[in-house]
PDB file of N, CA and C in Angstrom:
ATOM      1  N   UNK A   1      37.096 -16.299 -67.701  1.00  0.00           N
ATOM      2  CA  UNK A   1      38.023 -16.660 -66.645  1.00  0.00           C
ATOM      3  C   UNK A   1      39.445 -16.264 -67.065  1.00  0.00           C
ATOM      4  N   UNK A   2      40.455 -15.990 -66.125  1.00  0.00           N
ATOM      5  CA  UNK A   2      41.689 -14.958 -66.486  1.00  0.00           C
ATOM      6  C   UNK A   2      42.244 -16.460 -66.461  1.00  0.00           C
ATOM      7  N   UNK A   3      43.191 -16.452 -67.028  1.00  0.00           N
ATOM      8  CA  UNK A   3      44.729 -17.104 -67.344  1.00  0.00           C
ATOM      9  C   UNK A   3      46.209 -16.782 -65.773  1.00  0.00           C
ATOM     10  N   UNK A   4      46.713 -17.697 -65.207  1.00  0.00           N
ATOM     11  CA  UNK A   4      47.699 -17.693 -64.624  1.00  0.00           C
ATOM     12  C   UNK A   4      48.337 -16.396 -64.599  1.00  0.00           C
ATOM     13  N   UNK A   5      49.039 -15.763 -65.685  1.00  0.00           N
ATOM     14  CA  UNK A   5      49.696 -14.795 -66.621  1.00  0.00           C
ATOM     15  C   UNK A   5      48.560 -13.055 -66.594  1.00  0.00           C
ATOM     16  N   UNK A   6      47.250 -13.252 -66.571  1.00  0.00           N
ATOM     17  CA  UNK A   6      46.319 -12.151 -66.384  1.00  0.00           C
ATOM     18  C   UNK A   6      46.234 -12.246 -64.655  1.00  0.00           C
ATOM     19  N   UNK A   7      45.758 -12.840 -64.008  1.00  0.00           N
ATOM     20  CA  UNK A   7      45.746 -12.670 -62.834  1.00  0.00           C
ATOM     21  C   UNK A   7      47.250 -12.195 -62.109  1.00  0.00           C
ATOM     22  N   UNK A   8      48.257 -12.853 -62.204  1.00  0.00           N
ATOM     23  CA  UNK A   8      49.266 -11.803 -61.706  1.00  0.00           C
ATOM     24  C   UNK A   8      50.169 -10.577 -62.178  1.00  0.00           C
ATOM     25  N   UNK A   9      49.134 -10.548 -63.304  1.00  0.00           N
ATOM     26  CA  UNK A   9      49.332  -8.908 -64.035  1.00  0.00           C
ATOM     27  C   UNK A   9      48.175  -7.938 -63.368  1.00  0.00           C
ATOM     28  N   UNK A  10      47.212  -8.750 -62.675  1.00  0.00           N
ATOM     29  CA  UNK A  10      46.423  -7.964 -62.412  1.00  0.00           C
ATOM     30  C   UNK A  10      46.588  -7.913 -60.687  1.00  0.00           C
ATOM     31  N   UNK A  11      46.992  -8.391 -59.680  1.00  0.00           N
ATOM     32  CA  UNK A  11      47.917  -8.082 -58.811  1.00  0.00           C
ATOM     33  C   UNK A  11      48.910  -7.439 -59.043  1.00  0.00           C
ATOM     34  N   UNK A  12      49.475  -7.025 -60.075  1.00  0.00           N
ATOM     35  CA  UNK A  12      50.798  -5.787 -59.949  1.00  0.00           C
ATOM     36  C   UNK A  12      49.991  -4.450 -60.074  1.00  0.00           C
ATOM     37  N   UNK A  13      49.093  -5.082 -60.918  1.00  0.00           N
ATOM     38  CA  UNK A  13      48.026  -3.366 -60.890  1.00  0.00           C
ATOM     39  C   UNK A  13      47.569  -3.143 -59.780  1.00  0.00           C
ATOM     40  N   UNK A  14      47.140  -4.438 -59.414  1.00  0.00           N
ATOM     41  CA  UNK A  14      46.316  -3.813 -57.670  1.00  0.00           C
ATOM     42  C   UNK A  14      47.238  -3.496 -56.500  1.00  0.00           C
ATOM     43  N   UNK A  15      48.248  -4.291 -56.726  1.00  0.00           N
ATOM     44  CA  UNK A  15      49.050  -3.755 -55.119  1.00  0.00           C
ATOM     45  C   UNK A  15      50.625  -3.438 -55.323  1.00  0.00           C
ATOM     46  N   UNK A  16      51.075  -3.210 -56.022  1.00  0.00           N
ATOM     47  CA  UNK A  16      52.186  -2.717 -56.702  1.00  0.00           C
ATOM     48  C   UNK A  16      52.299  -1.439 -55.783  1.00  0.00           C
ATOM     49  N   UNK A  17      51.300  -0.542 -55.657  1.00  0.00           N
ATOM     50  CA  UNK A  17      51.727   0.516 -54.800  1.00  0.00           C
ATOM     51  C   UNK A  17      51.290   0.398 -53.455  1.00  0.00           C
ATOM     52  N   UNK A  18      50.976  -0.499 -52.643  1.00  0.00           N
ATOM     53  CA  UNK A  18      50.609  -0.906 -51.491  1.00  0.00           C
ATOM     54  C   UNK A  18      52.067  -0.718 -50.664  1.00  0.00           C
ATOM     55  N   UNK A  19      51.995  -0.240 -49.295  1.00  0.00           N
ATOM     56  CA  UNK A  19      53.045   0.221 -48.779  1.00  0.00           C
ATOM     57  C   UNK A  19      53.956  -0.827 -47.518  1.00  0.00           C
ATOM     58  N   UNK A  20      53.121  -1.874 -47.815  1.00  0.00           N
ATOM     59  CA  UNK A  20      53.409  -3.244 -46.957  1.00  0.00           C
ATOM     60  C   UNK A  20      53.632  -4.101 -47.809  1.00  0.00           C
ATOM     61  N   UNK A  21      54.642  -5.419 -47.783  1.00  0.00           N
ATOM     62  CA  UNK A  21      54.857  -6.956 -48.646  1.00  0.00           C
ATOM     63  C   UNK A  21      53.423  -6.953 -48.727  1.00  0.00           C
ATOM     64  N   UNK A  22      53.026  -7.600 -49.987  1.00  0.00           N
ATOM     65  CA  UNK A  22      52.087  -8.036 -50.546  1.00  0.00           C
ATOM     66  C   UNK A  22      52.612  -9.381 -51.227  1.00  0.00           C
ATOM     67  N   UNK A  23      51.953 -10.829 -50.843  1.00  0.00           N
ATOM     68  CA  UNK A  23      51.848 -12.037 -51.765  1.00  0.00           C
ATOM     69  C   UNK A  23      51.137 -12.979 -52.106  1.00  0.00           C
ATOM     70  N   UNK A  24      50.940 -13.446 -53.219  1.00  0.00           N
ATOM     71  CA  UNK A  24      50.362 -14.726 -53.962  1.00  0.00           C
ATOM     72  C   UNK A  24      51.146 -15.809 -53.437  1.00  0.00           C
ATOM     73  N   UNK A  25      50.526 -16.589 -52.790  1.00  0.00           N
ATOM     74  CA  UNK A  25      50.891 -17.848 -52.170  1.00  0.00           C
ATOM     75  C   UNK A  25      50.168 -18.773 -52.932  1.00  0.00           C
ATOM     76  N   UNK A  26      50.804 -20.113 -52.953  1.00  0.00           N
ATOM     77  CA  UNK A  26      49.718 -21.412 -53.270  1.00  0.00           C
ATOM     78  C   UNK A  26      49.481 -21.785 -51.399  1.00  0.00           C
ATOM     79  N   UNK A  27      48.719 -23.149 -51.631  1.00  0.00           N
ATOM     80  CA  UNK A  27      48.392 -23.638 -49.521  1.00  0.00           C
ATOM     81  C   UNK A  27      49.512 -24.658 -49.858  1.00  0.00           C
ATOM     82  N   UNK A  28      50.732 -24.907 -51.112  1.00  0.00           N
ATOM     83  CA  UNK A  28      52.040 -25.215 -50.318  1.00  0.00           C
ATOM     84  C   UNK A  28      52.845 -24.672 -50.171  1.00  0.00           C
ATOM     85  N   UNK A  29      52.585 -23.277 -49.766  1.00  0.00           N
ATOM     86  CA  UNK A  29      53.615 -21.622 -49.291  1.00  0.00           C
ATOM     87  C   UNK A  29      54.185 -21.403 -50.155  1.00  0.00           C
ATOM     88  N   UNK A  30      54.263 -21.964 -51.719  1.00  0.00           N
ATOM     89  CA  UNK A  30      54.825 -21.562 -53.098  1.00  0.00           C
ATOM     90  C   UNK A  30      54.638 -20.215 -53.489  1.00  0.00           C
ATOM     91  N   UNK A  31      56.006 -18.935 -53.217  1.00  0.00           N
ATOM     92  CA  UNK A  31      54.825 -17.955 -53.822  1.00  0.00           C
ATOM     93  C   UNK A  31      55.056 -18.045 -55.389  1.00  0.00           C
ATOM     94  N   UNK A  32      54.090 -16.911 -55.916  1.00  0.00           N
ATOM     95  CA  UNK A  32      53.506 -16.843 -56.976  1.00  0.00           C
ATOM     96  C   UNK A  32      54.048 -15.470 -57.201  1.00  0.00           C
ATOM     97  N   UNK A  33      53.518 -14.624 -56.448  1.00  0.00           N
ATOM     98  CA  UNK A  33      54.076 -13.063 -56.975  1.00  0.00           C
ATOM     99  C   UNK A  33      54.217 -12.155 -55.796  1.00  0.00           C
ATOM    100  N   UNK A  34      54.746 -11.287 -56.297  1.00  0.00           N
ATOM    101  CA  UNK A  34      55.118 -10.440 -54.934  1.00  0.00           C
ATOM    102  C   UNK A  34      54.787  -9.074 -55.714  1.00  0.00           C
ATOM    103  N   UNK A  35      54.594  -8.371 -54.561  1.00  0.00           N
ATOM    104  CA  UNK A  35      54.488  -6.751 -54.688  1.00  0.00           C
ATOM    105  C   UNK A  35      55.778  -5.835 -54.632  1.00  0.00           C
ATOM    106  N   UNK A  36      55.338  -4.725 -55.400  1.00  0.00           N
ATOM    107  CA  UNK A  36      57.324  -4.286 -55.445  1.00  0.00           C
ATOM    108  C   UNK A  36      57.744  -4.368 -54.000  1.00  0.00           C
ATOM    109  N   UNK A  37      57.065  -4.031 -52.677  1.00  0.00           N
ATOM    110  CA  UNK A  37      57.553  -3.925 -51.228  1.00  0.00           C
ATOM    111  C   UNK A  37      58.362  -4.901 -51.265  1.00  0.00           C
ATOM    112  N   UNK A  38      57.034  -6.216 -51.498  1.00  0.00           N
ATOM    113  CA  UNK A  38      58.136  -7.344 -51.243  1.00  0.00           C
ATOM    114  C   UNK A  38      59.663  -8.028 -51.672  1.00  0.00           C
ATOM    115  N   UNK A  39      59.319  -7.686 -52.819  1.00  0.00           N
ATOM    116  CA  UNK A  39      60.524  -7.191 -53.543  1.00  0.00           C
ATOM    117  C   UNK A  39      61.323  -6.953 -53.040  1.00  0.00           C
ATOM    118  N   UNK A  40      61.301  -5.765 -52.859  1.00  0.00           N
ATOM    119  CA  UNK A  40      62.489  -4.644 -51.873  1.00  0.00           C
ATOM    120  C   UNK A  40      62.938  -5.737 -50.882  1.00  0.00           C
ATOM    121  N   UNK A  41      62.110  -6.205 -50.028  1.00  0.00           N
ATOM    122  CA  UNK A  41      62.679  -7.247 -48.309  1.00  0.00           C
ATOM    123  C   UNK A  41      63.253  -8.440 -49.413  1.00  0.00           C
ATOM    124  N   UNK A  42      62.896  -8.742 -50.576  1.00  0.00           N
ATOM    125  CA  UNK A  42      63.981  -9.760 -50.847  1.00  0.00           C
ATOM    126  C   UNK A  42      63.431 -11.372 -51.130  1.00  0.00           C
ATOM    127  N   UNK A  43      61.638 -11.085 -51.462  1.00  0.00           N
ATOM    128  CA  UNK A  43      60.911 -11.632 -51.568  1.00  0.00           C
ATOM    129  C   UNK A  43      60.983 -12.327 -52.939  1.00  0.00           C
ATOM    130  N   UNK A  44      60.425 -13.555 -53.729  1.00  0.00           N
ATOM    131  CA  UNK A  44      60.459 -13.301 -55.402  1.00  0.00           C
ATOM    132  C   UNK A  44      59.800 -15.124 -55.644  1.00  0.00           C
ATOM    133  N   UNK A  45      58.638 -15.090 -56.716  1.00  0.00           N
ATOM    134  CA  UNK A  45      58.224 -16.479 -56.755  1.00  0.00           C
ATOM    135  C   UNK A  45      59.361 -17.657 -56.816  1.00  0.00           C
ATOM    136  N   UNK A  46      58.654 -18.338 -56.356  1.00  0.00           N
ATOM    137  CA  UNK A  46      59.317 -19.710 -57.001  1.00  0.00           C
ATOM    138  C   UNK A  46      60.056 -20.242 -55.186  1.00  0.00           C
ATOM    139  N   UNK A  47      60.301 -19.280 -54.099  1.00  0.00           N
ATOM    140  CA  UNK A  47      60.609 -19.772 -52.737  1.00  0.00           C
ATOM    141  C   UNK A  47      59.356 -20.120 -52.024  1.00  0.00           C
ATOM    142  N   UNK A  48      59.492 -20.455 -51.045  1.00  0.00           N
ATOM    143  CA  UNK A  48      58.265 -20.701 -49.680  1.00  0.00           C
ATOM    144  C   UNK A  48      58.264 -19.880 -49.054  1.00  0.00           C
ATOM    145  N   UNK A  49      57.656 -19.198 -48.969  1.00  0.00           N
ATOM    146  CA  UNK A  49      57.598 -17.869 -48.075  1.00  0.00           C
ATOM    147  C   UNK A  49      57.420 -18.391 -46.635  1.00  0.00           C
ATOM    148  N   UNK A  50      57.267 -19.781 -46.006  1.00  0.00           N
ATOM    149  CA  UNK A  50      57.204 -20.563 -44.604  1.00  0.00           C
ATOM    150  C   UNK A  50      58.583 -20.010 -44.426  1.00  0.00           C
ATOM    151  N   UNK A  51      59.910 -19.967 -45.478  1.00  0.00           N
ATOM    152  CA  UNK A  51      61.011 -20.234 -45.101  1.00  0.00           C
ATOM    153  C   UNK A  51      61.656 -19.169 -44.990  1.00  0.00           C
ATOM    154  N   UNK A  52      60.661 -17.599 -44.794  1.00  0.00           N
ATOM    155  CA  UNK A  52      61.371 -16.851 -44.720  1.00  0.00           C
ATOM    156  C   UNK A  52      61.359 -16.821 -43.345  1.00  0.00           C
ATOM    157  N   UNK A  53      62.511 -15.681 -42.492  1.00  0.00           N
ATOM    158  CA  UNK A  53      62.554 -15.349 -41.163  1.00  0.00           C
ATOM    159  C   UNK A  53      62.632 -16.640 -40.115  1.00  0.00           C
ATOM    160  N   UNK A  54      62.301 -16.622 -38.882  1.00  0.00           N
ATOM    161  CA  UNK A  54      62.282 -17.871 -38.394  1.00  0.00           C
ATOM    162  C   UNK A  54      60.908 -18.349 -38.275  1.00  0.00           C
ATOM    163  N   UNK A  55      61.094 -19.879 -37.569  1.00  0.00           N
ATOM    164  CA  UNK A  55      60.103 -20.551 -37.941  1.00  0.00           C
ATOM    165  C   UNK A  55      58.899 -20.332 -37.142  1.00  0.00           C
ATOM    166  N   UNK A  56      59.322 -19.348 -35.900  1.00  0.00           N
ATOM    167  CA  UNK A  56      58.102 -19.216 -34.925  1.00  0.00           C
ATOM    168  C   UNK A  56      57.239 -18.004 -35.568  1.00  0.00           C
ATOM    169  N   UNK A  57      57.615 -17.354 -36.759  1.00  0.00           N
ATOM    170  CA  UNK A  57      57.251 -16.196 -36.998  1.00  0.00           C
ATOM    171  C   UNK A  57      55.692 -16.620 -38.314  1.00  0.00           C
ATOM    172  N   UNK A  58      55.489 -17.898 -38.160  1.00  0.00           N
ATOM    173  CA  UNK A  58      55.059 -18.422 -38.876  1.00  0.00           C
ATOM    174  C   UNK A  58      54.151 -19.400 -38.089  1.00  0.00           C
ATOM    175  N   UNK A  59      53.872 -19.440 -36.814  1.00  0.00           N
ATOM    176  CA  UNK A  59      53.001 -20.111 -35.857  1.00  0.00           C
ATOM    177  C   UNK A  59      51.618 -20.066 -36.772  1.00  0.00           C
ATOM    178  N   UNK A  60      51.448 -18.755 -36.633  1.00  0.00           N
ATOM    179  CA  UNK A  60      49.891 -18.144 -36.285  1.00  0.00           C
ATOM    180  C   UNK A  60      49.460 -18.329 -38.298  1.00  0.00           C
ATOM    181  N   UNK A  61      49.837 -19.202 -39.297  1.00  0.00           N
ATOM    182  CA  UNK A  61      49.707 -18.822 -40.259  1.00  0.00           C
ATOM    183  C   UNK A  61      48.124 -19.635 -40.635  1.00  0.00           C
ATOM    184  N   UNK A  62      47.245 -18.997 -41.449  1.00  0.00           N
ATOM    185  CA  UNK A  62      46.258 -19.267 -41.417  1.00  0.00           C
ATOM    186  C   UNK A  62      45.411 -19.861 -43.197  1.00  0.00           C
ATOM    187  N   UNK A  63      47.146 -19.797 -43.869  1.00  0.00           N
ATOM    188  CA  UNK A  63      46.788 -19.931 -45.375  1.00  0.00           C
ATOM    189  C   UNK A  63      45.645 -21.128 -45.429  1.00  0.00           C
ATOM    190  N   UNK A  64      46.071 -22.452 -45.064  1.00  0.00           N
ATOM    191  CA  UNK A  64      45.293 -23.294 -44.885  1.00  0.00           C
ATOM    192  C   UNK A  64      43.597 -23.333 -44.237  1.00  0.00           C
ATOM    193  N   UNK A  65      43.470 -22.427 -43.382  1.00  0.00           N
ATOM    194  CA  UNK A  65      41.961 -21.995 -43.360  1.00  0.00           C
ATOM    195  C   UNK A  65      41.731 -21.691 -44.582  1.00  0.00           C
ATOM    196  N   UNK A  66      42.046 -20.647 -45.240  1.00  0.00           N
ATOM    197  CA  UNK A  66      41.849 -19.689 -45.928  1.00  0.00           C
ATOM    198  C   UNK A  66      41.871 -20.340 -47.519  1.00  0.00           C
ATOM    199  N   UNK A  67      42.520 -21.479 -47.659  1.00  0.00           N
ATOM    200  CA  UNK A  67      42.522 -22.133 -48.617  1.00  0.00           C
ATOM    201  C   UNK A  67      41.280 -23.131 -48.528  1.00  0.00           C
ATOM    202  N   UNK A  68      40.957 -23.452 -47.683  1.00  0.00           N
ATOM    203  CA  UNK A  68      40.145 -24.349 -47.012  1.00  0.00           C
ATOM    204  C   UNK A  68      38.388 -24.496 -47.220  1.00  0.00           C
ATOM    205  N   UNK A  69      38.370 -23.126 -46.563  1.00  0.00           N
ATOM    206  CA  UNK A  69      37.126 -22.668 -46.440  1.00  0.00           C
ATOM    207  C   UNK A  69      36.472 -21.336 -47.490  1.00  0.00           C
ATOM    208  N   UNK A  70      37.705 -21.201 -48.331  1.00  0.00           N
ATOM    209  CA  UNK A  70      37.276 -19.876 -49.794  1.00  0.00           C
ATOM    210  C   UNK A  70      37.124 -19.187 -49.197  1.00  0.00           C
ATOM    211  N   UNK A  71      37.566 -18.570 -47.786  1.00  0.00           N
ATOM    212  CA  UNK A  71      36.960 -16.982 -47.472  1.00  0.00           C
ATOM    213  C   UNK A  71      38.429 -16.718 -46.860  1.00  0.00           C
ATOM    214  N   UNK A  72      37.800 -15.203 -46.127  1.00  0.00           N
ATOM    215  CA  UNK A  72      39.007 -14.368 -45.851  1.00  0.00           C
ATOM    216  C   UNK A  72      39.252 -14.737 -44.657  1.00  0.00           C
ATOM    217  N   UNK A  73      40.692 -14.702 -44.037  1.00  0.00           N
ATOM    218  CA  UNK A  73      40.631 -15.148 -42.695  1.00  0.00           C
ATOM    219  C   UNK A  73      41.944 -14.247 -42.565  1.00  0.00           C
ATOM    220  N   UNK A  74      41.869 -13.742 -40.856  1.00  0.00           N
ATOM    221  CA  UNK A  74      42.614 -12.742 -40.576  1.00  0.00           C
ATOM    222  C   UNK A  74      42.913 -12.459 -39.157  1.00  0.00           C
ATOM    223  N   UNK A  75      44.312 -12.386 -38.788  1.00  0.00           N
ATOM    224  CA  UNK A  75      44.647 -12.300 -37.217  1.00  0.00           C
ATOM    225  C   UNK A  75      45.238 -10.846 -37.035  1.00  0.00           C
ATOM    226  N   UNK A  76      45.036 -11.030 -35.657  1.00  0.00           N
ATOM    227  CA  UNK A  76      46.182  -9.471 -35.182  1.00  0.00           C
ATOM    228  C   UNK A  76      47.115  -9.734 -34.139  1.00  0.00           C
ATOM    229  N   UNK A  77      47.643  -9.101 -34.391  1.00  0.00           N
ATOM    230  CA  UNK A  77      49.094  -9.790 -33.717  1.00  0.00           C
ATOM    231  C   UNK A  77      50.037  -8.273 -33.274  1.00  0.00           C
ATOM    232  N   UNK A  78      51.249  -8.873 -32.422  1.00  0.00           N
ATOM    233  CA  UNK A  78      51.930  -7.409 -32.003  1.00  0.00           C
ATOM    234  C   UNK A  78      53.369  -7.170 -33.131  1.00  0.00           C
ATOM    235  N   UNK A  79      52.896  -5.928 -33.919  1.00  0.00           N
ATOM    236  CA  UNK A  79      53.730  -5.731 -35.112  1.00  0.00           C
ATOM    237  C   UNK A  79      55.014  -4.750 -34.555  1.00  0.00           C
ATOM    238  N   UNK A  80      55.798  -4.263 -35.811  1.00  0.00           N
ATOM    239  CA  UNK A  80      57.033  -3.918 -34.911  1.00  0.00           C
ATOM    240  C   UNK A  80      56.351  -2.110 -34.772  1.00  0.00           C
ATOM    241  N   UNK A  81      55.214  -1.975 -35.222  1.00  0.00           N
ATOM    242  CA  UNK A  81      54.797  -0.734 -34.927  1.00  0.00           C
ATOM    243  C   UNK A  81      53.910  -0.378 -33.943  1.00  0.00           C
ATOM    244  N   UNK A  82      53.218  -1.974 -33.099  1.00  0.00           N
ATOM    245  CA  UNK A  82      52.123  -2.069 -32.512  1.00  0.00           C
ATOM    246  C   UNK A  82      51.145  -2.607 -32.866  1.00  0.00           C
ATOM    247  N   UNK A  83      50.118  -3.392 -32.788  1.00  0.00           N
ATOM    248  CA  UNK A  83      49.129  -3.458 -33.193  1.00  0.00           C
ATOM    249  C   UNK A  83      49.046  -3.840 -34.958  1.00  0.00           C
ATOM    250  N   UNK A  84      49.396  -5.116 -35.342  1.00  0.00           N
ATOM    251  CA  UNK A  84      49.158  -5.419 -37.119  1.00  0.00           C
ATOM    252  C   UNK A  84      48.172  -6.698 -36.878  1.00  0.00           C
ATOM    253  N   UNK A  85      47.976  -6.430 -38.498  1.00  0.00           N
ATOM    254  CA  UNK A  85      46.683  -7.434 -38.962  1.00  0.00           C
ATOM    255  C   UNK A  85      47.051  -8.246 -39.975  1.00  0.00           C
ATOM    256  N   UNK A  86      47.229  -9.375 -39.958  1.00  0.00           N
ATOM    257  CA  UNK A  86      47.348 -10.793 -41.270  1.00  0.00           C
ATOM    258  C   UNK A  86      45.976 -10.901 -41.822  1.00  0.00           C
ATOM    259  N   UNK A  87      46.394 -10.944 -43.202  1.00  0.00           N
ATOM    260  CA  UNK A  87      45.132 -11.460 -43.992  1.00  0.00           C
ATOM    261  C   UNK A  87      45.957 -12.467 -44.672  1.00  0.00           C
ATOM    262  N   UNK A  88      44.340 -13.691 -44.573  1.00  0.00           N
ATOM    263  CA  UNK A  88      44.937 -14.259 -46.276  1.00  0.00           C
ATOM    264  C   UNK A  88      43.990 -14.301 -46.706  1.00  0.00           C
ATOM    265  N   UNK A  89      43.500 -13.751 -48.280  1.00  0.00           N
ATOM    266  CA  UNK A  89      42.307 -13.712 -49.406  1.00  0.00           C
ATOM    267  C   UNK A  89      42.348 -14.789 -50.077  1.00  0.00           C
ATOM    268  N   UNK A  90      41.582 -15.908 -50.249  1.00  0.00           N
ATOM    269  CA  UNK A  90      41.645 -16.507 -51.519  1.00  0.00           C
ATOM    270  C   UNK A  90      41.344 -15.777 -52.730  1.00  0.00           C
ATOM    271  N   UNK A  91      42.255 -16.117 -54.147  1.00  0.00           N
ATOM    272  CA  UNK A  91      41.737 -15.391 -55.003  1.00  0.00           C
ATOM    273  C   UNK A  91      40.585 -16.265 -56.281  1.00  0.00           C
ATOM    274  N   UNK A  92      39.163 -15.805 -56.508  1.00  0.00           N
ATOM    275  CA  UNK A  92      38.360 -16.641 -56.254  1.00  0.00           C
ATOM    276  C   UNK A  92      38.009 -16.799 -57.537  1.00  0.00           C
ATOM    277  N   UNK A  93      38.785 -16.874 -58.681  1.00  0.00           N
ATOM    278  CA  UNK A  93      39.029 -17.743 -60.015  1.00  0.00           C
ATOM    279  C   UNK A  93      40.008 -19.325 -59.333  1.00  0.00           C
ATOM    280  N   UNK A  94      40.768 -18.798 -58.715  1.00  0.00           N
ATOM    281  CA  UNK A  94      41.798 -19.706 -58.149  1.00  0.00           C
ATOM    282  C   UNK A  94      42.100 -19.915 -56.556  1.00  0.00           C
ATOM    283  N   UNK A  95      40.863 -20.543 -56.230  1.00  0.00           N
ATOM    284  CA  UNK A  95      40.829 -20.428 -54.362  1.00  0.00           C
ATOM    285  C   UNK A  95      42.157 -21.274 -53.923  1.00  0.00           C
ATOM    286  N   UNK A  96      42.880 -21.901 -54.569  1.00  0.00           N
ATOM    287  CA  UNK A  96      44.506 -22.365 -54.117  1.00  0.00           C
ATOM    288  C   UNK A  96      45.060 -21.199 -53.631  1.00  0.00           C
ATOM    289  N   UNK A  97      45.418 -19.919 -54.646  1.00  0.00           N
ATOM    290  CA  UNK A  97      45.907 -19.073 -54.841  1.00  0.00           C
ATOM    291  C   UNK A  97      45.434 -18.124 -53.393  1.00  0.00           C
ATOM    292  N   UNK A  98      46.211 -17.712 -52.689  1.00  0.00           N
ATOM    293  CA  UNK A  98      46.291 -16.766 -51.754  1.00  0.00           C
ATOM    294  C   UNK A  98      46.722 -15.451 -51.411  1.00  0.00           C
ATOM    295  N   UNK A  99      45.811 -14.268 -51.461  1.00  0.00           N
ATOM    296  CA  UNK A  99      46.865 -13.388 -51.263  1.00  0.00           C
ATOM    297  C   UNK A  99      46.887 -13.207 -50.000  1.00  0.00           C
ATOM    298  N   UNK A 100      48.139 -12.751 -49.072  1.00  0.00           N
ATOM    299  CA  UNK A 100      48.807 -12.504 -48.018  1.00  0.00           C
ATOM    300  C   UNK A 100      49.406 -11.477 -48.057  1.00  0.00           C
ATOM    301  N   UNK A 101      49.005 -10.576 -47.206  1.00  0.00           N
ATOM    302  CA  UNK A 101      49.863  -8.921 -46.268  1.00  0.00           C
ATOM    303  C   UNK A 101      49.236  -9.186 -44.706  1.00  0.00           C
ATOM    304  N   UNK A 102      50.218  -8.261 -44.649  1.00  0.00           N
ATOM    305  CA  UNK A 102      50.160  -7.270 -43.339  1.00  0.00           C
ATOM    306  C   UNK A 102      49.679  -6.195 -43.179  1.00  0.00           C
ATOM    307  N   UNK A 103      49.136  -5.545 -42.365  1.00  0.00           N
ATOM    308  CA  UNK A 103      48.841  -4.294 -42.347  1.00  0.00           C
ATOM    309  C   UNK A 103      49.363  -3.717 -40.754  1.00  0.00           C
ATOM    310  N   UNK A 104      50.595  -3.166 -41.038  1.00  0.00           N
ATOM    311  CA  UNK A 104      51.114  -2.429 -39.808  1.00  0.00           C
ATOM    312  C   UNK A 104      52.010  -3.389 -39.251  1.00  0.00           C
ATOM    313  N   UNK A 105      52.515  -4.437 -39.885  1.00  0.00           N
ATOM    314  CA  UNK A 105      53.607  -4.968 -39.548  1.00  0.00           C
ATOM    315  C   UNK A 105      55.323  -4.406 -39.866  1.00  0.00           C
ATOM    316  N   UNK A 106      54.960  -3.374 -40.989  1.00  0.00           N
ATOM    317  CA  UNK A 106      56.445  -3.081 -41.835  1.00  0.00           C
ATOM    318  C   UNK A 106      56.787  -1.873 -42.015  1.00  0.00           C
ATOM    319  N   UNK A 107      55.158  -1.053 -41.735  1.00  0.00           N
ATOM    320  CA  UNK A 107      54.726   0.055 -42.098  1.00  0.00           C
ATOM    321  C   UNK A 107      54.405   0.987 -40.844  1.00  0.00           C
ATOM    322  N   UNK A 108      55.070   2.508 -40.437  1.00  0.00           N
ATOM    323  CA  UNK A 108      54.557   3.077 -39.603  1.00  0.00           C
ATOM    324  C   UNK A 108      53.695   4.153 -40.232  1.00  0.00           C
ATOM    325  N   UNK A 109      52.223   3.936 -40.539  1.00  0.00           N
ATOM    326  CA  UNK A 109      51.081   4.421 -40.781  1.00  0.00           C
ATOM    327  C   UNK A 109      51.095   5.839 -40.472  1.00  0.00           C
ATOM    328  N   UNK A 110      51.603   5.831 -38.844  1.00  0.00           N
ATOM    329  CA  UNK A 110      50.522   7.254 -38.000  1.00  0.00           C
ATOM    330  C   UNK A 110      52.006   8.420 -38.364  1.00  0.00           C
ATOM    331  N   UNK A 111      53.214   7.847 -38.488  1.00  0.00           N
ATOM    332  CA  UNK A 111      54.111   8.997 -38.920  1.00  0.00           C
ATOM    333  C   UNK A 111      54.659   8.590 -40.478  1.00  0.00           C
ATOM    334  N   UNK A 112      53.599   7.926 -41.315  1.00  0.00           N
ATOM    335  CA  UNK A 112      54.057   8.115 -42.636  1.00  0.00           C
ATOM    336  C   UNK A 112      54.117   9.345 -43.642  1.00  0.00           C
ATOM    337  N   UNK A 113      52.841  10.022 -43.653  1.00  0.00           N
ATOM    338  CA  UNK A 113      52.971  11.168 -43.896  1.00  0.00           C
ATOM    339  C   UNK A 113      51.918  11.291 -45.269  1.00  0.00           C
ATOM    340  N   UNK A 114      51.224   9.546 -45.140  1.00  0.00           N
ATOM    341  CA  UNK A 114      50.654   9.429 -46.180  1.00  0.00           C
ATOM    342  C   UNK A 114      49.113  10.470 -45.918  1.00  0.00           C
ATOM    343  N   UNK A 115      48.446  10.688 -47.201  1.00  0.00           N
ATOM    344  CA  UNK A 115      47.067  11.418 -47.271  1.00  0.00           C
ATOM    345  C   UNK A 115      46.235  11.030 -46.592  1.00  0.00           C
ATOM    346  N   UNK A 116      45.228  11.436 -45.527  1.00  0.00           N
ATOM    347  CA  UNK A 116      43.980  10.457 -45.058  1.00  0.00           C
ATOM    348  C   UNK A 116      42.853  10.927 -45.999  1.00  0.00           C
TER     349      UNK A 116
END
């Protein structure tokens, strides 16, 4: 079993180059770690990520399923590109532990220019 300290070394390996905020949440919106994206928007442990942006932007949040029930749970919603998807993963040494992105909330995909 990984250590506190291995598991979010091993989230910088996994999503460090992910092109959307990426975060480790606890289910009391404590984050834990952020991805360099998140970074960049201004993200960093130790805040509530409830308290970023306003408070309606945070209706639809589903950590608490997701903490709840150990599985993945995931909405879609209208992003500023069209069409995005919320996940939250429990991470399943530590089902408290949540990871949370977006996909196509931050990111314009179809004129990024990335490889398919």
């Amino acid at each position: 079993m990984m250590n506190d300290e291995e598991l979010i070394k091993a989230f910088h390996v996994m999503w460090n180059g992910f092109p959307e905020a990426v975060m480790v949440i606890k289910k009391d919106r404590e984050i834990i770690a952020v991805n360099k994206k998140a970074a960049e928007f201004g993200l960093k442990p130790g805040i509530k990520c409830s308290s970023i942006g306003k408070p309606e932007q945070h209706k639809g949040c589903l950590c608490n399923k997701a903490a709840d029930s150990k599985e993945t749970v995931a909405i879609t919603y209208e992003g500023a590109f069209g069409k995005a998807y919320g996940y939250w993963i429990p991470i399943e040494e530590r089902p408290e532990w949540i990871i949370h992105f977006g996909v196509g909330s931050a990111f314009a995909y179809e004129d990024s220019g990335l490889k398919r």
